[in-house]
C-alpha atoms as a PDB file:
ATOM      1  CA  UNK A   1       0.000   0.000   0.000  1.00  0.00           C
ATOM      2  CA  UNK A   2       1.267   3.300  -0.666  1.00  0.00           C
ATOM      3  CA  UNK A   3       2.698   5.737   1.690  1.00  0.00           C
ATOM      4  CA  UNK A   4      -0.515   8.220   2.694  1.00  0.00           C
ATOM      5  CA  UNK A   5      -1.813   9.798   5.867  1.00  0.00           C
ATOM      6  CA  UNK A   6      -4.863   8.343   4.483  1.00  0.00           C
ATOM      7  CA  UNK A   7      -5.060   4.493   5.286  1.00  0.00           C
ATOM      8  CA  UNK A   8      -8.024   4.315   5.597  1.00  0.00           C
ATOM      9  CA  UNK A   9      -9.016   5.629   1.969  1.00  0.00           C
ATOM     10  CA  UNK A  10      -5.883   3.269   0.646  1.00  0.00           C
ATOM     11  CA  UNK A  11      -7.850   0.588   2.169  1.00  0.00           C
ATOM     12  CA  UNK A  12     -10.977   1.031   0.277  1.00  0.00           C
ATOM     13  CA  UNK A  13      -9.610   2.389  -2.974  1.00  0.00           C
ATOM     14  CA  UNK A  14      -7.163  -0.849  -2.997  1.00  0.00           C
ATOM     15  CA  UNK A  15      -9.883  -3.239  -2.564  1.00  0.00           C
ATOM     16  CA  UNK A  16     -12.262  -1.605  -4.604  1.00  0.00           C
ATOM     17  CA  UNK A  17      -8.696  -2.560  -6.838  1.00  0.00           C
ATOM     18  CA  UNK A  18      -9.240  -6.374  -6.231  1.00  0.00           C
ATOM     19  CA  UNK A  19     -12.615  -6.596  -6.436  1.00  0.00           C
ATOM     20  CA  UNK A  20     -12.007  -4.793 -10.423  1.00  0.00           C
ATOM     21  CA  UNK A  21      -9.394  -7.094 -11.399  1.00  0.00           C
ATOM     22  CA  UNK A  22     -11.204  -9.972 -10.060  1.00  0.00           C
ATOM     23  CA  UNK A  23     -14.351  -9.198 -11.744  1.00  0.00           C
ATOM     24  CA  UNK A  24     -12.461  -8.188 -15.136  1.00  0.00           C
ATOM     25  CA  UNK A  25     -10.635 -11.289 -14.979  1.00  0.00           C
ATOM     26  CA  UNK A  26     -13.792 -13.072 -14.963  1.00  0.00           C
ATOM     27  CA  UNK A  27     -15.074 -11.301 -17.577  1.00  0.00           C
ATOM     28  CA  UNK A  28     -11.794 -11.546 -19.557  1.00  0.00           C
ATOM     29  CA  UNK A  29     -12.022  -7.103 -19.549  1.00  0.00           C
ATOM     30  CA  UNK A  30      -8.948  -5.199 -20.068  1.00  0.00           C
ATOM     31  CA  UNK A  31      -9.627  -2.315 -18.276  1.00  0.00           C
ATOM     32  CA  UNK A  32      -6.482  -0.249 -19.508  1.00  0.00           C
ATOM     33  CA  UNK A  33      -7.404  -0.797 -22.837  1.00  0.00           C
ATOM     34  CA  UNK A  34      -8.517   2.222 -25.060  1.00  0.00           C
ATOM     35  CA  UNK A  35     -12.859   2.884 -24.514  1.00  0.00           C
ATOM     36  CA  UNK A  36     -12.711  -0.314 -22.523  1.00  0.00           C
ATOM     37  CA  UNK A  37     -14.730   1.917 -19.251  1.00  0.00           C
ATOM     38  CA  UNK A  38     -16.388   3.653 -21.709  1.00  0.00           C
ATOM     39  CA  UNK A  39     -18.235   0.650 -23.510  1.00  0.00           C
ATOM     40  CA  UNK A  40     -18.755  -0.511 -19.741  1.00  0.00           C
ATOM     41  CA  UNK A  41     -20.675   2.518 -18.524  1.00  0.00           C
ATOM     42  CA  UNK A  42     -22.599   2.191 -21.628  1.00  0.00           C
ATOM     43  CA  UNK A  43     -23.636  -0.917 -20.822  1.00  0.00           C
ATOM     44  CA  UNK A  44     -21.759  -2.946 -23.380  1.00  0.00           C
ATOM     45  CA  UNK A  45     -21.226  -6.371 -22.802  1.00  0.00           C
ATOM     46  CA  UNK A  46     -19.411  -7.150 -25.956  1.00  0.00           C
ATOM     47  CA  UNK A  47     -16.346  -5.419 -24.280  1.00  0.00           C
ATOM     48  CA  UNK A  48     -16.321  -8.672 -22.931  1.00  0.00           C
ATOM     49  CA  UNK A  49     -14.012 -11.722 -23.511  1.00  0.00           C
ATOM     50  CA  UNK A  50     -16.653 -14.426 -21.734  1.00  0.00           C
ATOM     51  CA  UNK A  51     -20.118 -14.530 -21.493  1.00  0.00           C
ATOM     52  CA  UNK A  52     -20.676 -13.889 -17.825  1.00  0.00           C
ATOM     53  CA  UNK A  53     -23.820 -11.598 -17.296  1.00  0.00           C
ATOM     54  CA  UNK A  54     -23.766 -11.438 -14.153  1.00  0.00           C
ATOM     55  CA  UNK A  55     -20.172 -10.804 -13.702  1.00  0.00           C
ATOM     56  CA  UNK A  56     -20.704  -7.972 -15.973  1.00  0.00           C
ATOM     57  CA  UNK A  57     -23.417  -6.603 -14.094  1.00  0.00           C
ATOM     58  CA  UNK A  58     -21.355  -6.670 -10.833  1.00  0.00           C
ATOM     59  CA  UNK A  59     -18.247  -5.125 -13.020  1.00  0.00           C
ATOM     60  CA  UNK A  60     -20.704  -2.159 -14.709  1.00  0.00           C
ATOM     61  CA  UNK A  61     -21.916  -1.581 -10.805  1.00  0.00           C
ATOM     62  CA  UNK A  62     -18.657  -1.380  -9.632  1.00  0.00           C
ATOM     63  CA  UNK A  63     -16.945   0.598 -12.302  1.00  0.00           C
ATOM     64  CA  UNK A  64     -19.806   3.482 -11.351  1.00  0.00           C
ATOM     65  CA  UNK A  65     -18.840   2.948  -8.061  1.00  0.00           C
ATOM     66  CA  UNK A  66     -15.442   3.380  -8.559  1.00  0.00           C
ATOM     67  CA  UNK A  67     -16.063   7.252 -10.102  1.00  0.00           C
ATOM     68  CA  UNK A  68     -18.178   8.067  -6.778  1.00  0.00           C
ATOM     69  CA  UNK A  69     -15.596   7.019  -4.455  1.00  0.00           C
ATOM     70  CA  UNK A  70     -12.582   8.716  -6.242  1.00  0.00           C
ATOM     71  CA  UNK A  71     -14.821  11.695  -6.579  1.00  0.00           C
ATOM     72  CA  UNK A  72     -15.447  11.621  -2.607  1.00  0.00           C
ATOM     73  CA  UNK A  73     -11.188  11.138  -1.869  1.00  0.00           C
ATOM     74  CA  UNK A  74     -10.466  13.886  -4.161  1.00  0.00           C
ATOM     75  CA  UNK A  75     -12.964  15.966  -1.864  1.00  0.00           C
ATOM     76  CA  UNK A  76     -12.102  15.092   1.740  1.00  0.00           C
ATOM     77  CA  UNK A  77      -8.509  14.365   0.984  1.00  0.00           C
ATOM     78  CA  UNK A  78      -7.543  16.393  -2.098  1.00  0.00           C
ATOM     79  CA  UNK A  79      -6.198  15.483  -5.498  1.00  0.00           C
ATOM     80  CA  UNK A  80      -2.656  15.171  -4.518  1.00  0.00           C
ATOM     81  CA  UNK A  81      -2.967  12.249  -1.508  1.00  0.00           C
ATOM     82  CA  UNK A  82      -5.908  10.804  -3.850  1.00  0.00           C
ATOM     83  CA  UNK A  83      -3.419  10.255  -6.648  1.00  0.00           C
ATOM     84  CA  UNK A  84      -0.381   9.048  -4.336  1.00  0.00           C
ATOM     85  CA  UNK A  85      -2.978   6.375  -3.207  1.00  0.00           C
ATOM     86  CA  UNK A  86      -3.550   5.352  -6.938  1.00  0.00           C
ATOM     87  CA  UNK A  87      -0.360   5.049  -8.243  1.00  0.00           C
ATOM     88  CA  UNK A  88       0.402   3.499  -5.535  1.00  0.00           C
ATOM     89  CA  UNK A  89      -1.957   1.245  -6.290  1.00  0.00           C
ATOM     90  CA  UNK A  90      -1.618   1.150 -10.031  1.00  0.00           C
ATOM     91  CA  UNK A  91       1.734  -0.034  -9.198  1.00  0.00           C
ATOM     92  CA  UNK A  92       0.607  -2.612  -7.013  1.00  0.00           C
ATOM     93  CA  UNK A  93      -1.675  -4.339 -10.025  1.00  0.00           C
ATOM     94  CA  UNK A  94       0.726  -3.994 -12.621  1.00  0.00           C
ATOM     95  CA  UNK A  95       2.905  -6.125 -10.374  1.00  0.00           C
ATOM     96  CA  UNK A  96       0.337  -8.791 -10.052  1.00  0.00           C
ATOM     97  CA  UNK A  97      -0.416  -8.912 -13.738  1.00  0.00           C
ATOM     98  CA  UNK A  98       3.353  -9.007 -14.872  1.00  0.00           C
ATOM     99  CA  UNK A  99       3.553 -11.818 -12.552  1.00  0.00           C
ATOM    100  CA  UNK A 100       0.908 -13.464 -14.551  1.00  0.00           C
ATOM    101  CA  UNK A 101      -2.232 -12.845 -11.521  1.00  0.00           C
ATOM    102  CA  UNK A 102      -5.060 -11.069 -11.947  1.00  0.00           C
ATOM    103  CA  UNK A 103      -4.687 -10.399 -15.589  1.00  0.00           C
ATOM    104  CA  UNK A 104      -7.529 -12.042 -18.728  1.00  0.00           C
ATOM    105  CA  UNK A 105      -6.532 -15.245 -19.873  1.00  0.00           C
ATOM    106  CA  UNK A 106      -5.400 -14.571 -23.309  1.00  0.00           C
ATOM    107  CA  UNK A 107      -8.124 -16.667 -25.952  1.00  0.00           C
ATOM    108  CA  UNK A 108     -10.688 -14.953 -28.568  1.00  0.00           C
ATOM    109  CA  UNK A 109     -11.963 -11.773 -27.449  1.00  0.00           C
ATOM    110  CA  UNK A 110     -14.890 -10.483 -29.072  1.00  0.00           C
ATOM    111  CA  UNK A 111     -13.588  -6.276 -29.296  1.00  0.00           C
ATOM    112  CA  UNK A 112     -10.086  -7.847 -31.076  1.00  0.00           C
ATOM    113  CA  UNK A 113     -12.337  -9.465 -34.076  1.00  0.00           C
ATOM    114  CA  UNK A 114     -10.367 -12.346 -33.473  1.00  0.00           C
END
């Protein structure tokens, strides 16, 4: 976890973390991929790599979510401490997927036209 006076919001932004790469890795998502959030706040489950409604539901949910809570850390503990805690945490993930965790399994993804 990153260095913040904040642990508490580094606690819920990084599992608000897990619970996105576990749900995009069920859905076989790339979230860092270009218009990949947008085609999930528009509802688009072809963004998809697996059929997995529900998992998409819980992902579109959380994605939302995910706006409202970063919205609320940039207001009670500014933009600078709110983006410490994310790179932080963007360093974190990008850790786990070079290591092979928490990243889509690679197969035919329907937004590649593979």
């Amino acid at each position: 976890m990153a260095d913040t006076k904040h642990p508490a919001w580094a606690r819920h932004l990084d599992s608000i973390a897990d619970e996105l790469l576990r749900l995009s890795t069920a859905c076989d998502v790339r979230l860092r991929d270009p218009g990949v959030i947008e085609r999930i706040l528009h509802n688009d489950e072809t963004v998809c790599g697996t059929k997995n409604p529900i998992g998409f539901r819980k992902l579109h949910s959380l994605v939302l979510a995910t706006f409202s809570s970063l919205n609320k850390a940039i207001d009670r503990i500014g933009p600078e401490e709110t983006k410490i805690i994310i790179d932080g945490i963007r360093e974190r993930v990008g850790r786990l997927q070079a290591a092979g965790r928490g990243s889509p399994p690679p197969g035919n993804r329907s937004d590649t036209g593979e």
